[in-house]
PDB file of N, CA and C in Angstrom:
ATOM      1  N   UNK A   1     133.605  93.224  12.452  1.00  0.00           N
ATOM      2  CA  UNK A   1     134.615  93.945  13.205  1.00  0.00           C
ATOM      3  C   UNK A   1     133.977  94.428  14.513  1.00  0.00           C
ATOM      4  N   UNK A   2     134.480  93.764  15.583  1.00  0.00           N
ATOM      5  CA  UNK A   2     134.071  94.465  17.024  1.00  0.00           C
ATOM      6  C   UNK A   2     134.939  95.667  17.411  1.00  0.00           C
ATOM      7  N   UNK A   3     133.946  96.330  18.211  1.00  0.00           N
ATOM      8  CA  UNK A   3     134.399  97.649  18.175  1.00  0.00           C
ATOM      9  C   UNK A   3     134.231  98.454  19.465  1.00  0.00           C
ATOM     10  N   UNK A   4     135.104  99.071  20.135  1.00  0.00           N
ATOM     11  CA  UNK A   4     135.450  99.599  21.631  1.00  0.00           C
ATOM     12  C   UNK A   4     135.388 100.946  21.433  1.00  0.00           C
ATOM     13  N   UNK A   5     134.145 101.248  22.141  1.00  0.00           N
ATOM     14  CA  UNK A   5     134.111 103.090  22.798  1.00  0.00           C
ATOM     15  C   UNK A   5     135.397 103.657  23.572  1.00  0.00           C
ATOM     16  N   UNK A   6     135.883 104.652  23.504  1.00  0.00           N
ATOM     17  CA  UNK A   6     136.593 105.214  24.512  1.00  0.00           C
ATOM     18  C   UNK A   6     136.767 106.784  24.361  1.00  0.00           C
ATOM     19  N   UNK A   7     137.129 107.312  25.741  1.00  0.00           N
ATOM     20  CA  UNK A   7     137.018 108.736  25.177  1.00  0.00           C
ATOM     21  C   UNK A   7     138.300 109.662  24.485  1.00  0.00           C
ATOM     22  N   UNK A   8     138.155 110.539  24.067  1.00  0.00           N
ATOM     23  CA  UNK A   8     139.274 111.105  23.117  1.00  0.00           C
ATOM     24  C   UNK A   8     140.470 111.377  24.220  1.00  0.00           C
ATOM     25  N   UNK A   9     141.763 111.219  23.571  1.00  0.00           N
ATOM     26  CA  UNK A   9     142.788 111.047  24.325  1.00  0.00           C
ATOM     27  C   UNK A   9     143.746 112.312  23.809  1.00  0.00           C
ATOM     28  N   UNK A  10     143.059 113.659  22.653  1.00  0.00           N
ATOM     29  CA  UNK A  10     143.797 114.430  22.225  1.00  0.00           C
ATOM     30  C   UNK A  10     144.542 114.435  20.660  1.00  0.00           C
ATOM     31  N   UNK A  11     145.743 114.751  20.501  1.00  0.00           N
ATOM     32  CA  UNK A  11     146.545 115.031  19.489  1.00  0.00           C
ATOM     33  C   UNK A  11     145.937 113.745  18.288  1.00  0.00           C
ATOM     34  N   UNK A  12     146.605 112.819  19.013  1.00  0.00           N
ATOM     35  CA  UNK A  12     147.195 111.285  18.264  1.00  0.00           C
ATOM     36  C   UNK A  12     145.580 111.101  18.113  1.00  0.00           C
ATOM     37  N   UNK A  13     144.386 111.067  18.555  1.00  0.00           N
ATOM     38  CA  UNK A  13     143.263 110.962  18.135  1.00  0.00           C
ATOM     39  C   UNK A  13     142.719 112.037  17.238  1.00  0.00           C
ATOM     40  N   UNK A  14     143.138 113.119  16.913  1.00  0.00           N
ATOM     41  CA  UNK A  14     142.880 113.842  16.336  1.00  0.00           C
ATOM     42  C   UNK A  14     143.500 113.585  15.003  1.00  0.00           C
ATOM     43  N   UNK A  15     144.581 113.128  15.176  1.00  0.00           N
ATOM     44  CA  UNK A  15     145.219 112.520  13.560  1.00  0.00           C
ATOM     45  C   UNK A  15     144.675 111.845  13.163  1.00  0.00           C
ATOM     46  N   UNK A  16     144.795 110.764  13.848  1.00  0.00           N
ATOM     47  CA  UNK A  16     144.091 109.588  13.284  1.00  0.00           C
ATOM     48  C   UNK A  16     142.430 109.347  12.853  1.00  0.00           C
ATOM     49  N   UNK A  17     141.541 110.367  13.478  1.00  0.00           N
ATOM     50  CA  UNK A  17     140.389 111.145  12.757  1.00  0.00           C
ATOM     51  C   UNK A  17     140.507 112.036  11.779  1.00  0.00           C
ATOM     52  N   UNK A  18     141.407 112.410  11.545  1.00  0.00           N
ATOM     53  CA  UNK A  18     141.404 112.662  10.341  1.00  0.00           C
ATOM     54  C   UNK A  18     141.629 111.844   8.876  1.00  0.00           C
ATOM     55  N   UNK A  19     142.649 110.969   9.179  1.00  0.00           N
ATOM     56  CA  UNK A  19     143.055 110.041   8.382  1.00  0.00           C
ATOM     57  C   UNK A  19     141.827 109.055   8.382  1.00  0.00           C
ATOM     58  N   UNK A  20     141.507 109.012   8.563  1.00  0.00           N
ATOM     59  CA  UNK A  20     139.825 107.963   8.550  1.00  0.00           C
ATOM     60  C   UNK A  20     139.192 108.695   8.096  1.00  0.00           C
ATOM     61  N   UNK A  21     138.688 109.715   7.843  1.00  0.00           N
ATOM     62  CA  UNK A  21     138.024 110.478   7.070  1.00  0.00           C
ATOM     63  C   UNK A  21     138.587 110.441   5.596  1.00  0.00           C
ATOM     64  N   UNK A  22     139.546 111.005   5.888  1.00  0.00           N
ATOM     65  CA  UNK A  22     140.483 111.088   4.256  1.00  0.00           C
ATOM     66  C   UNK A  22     140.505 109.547   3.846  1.00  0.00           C
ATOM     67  N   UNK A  23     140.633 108.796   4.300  1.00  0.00           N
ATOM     68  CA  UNK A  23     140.784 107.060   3.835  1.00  0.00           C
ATOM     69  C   UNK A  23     139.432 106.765   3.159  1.00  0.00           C
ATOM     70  N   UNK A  24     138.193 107.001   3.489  1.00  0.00           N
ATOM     71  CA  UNK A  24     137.142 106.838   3.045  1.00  0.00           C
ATOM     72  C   UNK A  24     136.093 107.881   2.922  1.00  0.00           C
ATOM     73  N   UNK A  25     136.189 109.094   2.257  1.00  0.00           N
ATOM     74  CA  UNK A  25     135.517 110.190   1.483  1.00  0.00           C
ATOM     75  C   UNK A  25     134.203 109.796   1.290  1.00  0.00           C
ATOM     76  N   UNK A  26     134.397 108.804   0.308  1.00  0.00           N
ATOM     77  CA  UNK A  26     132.862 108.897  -0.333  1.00  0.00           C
ATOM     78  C   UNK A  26     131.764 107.997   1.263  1.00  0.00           C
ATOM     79  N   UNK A  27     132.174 107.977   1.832  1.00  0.00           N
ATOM     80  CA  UNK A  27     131.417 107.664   3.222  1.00  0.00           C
ATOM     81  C   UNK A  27     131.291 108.725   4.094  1.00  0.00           C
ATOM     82  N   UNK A  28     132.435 109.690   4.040  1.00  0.00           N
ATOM     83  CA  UNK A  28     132.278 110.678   5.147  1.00  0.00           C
ATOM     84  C   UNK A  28     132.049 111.695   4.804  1.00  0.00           C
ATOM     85  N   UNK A  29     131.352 112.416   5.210  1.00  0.00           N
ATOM     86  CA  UNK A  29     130.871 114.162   5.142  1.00  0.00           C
ATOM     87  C   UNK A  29     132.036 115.229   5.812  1.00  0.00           C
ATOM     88  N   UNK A  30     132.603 115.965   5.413  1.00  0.00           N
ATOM     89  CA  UNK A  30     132.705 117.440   5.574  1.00  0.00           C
ATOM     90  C   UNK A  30     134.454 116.758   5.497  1.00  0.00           C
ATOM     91  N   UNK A  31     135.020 116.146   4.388  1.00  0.00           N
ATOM     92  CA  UNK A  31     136.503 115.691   4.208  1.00  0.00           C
ATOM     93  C   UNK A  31     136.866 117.382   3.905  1.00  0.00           C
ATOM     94  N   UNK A  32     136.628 117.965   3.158  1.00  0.00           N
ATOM     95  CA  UNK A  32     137.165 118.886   3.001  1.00  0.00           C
ATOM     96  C   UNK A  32     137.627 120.194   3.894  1.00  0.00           C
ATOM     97  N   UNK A  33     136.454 120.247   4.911  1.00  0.00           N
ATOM     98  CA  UNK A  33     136.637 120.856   5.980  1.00  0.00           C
ATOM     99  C   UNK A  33     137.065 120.534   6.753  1.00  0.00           C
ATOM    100  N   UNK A  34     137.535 119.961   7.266  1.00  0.00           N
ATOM    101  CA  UNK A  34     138.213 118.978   8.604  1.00  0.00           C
ATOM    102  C   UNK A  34     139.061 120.357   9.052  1.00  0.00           C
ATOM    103  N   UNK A  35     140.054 120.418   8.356  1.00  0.00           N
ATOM    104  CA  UNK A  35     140.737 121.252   9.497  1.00  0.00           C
ATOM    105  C   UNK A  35     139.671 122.702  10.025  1.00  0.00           C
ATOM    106  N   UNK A  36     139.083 123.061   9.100  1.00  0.00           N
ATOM    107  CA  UNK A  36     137.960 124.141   9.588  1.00  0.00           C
ATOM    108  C   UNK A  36     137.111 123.787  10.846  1.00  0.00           C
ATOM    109  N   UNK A  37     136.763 122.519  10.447  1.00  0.00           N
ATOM    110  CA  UNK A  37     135.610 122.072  11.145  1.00  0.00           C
ATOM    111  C   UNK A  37     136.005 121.619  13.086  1.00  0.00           C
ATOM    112  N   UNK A  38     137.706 121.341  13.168  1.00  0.00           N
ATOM    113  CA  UNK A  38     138.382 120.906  13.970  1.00  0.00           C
ATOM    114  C   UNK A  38     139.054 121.768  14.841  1.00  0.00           C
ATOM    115  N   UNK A  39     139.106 123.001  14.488  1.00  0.00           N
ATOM    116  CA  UNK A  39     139.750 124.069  14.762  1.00  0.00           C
ATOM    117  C   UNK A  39     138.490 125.186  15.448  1.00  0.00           C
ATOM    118  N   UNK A  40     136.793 124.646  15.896  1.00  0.00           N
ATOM    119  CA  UNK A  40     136.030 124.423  16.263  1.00  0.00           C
ATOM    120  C   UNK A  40     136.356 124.852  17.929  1.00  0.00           C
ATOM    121  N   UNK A  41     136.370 125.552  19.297  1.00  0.00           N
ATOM    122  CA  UNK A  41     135.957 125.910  20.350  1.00  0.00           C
ATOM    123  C   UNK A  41     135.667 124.637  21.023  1.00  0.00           C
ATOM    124  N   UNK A  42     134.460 124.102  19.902  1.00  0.00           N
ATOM    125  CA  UNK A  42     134.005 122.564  20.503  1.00  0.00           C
ATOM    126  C   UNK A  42     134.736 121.762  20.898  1.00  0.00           C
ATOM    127  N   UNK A  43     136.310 121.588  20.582  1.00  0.00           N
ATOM    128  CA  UNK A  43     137.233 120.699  20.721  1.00  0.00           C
ATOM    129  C   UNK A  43     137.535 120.953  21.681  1.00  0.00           C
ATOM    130  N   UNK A  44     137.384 122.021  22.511  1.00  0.00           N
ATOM    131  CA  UNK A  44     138.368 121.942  23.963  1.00  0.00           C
ATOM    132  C   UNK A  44     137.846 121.360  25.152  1.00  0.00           C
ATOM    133  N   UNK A  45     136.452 120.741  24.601  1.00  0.00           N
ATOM    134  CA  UNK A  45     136.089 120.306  25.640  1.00  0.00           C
ATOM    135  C   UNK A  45     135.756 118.715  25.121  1.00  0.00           C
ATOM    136  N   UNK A  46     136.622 117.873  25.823  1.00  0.00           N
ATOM    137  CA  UNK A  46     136.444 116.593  25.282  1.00  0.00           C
ATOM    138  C   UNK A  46     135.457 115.635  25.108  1.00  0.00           C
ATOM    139  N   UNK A  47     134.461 115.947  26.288  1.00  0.00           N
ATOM    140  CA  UNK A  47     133.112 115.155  26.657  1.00  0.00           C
ATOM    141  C   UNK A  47     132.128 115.505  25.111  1.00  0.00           C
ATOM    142  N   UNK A  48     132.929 116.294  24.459  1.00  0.00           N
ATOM    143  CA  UNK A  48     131.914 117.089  22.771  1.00  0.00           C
ATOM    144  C   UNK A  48     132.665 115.491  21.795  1.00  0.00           C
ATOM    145  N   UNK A  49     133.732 114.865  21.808  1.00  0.00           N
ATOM    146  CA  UNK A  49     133.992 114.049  21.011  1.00  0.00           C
ATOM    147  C   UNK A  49     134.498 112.349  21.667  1.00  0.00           C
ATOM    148  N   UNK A  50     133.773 111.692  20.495  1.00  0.00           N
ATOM    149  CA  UNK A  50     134.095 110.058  21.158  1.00  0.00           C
ATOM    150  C   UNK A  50     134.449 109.404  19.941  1.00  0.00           C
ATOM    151  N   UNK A  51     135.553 108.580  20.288  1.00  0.00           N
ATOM    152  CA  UNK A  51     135.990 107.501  19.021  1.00  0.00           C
ATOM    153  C   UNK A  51     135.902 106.306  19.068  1.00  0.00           C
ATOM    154  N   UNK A  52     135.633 105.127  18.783  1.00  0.00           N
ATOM    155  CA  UNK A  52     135.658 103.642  19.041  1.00  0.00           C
ATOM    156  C   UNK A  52     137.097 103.230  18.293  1.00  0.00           C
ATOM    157  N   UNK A  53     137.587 102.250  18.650  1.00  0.00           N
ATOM    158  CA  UNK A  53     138.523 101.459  17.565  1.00  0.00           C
ATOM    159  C   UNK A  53     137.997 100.163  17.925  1.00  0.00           C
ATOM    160  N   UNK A  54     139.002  99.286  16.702  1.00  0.00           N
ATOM    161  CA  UNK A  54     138.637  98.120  16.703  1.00  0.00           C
ATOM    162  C   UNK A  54     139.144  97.431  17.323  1.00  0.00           C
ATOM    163  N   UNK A  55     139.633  96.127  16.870  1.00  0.00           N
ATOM    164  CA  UNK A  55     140.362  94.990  18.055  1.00  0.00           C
ATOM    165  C   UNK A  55     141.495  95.057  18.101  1.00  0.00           C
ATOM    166  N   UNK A  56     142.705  95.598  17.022  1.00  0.00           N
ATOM    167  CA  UNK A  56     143.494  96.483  17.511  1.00  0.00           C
ATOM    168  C   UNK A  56     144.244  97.531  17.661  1.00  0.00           C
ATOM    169  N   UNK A  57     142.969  98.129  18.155  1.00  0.00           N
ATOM    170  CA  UNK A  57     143.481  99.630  18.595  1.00  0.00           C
ATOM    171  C   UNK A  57     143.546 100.602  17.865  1.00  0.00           C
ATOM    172  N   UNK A  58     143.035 100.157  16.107  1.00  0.00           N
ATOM    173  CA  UNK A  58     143.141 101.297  14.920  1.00  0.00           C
ATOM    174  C   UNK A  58     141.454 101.600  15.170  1.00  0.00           C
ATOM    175  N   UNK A  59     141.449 103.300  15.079  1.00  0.00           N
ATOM    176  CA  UNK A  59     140.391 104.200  15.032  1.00  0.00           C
ATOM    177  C   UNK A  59     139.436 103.833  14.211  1.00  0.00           C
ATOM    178  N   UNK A  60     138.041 103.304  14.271  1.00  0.00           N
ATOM    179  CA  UNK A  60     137.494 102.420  13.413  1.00  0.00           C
ATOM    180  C   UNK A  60     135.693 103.429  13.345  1.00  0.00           C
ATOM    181  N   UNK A  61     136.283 104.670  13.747  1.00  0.00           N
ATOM    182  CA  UNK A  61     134.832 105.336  13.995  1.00  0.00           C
ATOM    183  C   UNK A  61     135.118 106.957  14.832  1.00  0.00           C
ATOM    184  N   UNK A  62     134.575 107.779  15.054  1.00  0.00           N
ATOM    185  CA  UNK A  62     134.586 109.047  15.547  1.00  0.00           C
ATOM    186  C   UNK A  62     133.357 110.018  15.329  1.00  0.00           C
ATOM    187  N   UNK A  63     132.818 110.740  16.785  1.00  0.00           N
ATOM    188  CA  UNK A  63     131.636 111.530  16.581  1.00  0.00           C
ATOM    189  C   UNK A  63     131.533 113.211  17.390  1.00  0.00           C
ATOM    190  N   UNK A  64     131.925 113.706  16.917  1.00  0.00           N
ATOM    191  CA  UNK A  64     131.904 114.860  17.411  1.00  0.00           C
ATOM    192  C   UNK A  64     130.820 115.878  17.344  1.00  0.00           C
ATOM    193  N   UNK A  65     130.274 116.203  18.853  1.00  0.00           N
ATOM    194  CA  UNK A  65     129.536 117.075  18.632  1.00  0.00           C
ATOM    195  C   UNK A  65     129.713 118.345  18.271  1.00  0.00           C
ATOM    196  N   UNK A  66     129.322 119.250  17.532  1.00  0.00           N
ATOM    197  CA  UNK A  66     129.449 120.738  16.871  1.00  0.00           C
ATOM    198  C   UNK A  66     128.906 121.813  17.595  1.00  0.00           C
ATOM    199  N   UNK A  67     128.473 122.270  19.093  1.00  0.00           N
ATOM    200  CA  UNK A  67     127.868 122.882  19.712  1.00  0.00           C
ATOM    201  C   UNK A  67     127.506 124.128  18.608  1.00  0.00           C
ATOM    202  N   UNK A  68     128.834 125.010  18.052  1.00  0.00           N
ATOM    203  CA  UNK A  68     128.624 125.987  17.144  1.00  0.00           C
ATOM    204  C   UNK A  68     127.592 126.019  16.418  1.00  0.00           C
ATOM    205  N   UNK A  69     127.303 124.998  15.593  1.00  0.00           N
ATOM    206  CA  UNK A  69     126.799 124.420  14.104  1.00  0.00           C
ATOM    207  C   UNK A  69     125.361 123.423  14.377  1.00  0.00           C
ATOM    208  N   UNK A  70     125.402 123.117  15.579  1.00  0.00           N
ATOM    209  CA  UNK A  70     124.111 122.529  16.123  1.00  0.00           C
ATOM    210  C   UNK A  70     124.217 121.252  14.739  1.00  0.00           C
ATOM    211  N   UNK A  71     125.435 120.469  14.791  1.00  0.00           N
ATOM    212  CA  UNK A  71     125.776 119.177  14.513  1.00  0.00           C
ATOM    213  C   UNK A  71     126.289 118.800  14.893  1.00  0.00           C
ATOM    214  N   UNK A  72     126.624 117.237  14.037  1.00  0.00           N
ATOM    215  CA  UNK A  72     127.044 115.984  14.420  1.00  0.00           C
ATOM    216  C   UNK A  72     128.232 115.878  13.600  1.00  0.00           C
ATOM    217  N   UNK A  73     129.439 115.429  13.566  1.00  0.00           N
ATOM    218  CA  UNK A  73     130.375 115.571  12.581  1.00  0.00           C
ATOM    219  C   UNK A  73     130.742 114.257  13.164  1.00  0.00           C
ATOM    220  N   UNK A  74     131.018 112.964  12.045  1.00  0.00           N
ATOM    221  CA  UNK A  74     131.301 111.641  12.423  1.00  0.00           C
ATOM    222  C   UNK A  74     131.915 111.433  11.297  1.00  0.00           C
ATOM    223  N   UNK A  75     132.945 110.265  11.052  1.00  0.00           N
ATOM    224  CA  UNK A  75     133.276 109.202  10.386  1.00  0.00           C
ATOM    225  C   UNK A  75     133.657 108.032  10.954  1.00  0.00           C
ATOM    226  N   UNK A  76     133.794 106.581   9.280  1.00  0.00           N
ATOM    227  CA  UNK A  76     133.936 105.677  10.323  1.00  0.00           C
ATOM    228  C   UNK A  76     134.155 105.006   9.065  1.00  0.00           C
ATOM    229  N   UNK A  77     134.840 103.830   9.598  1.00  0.00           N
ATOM    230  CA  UNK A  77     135.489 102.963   8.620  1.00  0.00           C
ATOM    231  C   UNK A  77     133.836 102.206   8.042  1.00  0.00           C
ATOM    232  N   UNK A  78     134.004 102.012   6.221  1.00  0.00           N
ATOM    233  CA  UNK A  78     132.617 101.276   5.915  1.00  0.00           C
ATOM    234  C   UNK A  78     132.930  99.487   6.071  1.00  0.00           C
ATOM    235  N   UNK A  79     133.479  99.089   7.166  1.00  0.00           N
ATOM    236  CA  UNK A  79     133.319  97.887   7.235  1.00  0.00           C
ATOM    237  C   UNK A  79     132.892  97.733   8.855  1.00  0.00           C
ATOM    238  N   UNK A  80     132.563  98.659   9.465  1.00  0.00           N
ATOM    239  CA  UNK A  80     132.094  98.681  10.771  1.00  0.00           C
ATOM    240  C   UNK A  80     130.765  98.969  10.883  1.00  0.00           C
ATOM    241  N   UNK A  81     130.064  98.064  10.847  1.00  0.00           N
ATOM    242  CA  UNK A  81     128.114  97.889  10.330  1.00  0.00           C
ATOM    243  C   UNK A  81     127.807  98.256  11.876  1.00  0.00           C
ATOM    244  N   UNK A  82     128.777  98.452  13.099  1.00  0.00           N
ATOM    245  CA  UNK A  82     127.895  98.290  14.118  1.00  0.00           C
ATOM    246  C   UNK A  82     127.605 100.025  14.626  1.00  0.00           C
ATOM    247  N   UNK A  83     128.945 100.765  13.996  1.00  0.00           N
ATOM    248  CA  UNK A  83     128.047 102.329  14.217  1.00  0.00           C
ATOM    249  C   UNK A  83     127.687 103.128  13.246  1.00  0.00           C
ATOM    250  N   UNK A  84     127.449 102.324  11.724  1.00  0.00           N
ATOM    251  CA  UNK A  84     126.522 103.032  10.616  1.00  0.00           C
ATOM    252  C   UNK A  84     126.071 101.519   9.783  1.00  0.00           C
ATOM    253  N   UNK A  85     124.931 101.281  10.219  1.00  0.00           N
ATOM    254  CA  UNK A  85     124.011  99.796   9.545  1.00  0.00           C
ATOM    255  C   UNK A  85     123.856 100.759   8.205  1.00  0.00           C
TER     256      UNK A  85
END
């Protein structure tokens, strides 16, 4: 699966990071917190989060930095080897 950087575009990326998380749990860290974790200061500034999709156009990855928490908060579909080998 090839896969396209772009930067966060808001709402509709924010859903759809979530739902990629929830779609594949046992791959992603902090499913349970999401809305905690999203509701974050960090979000208002967009250059803190980046998503890739795939070829078309479904959200195939997401990485948000945590300034608060001095982390990394990511998920990503497990058939996309090119942003978690």
């Amino acid at each position: 699966m090839k896969v396209t950087q772009k930067a966060f575009s808001g709402p509709n990326d924010l859903q759809a990071m979530t739902a990629l998380a929830n779609d594949f749990p046992y791959e992603n860290l902090h499913v349970a917190d999401l809305s905690y974790r999203f509701s974050s200061w960090a979000m208002d500034f967009p250059e803190n989060i980046q998503v890739w999709t795939d070829d078309d156009g479904k959200l195939a990855g997401w990485a948000f930095m945590q300034s608060p928490f001095w982390a990394i908060d990511y998920a990503y579909h497990p058939e996309v080897s090119e942003l978690h080998p």
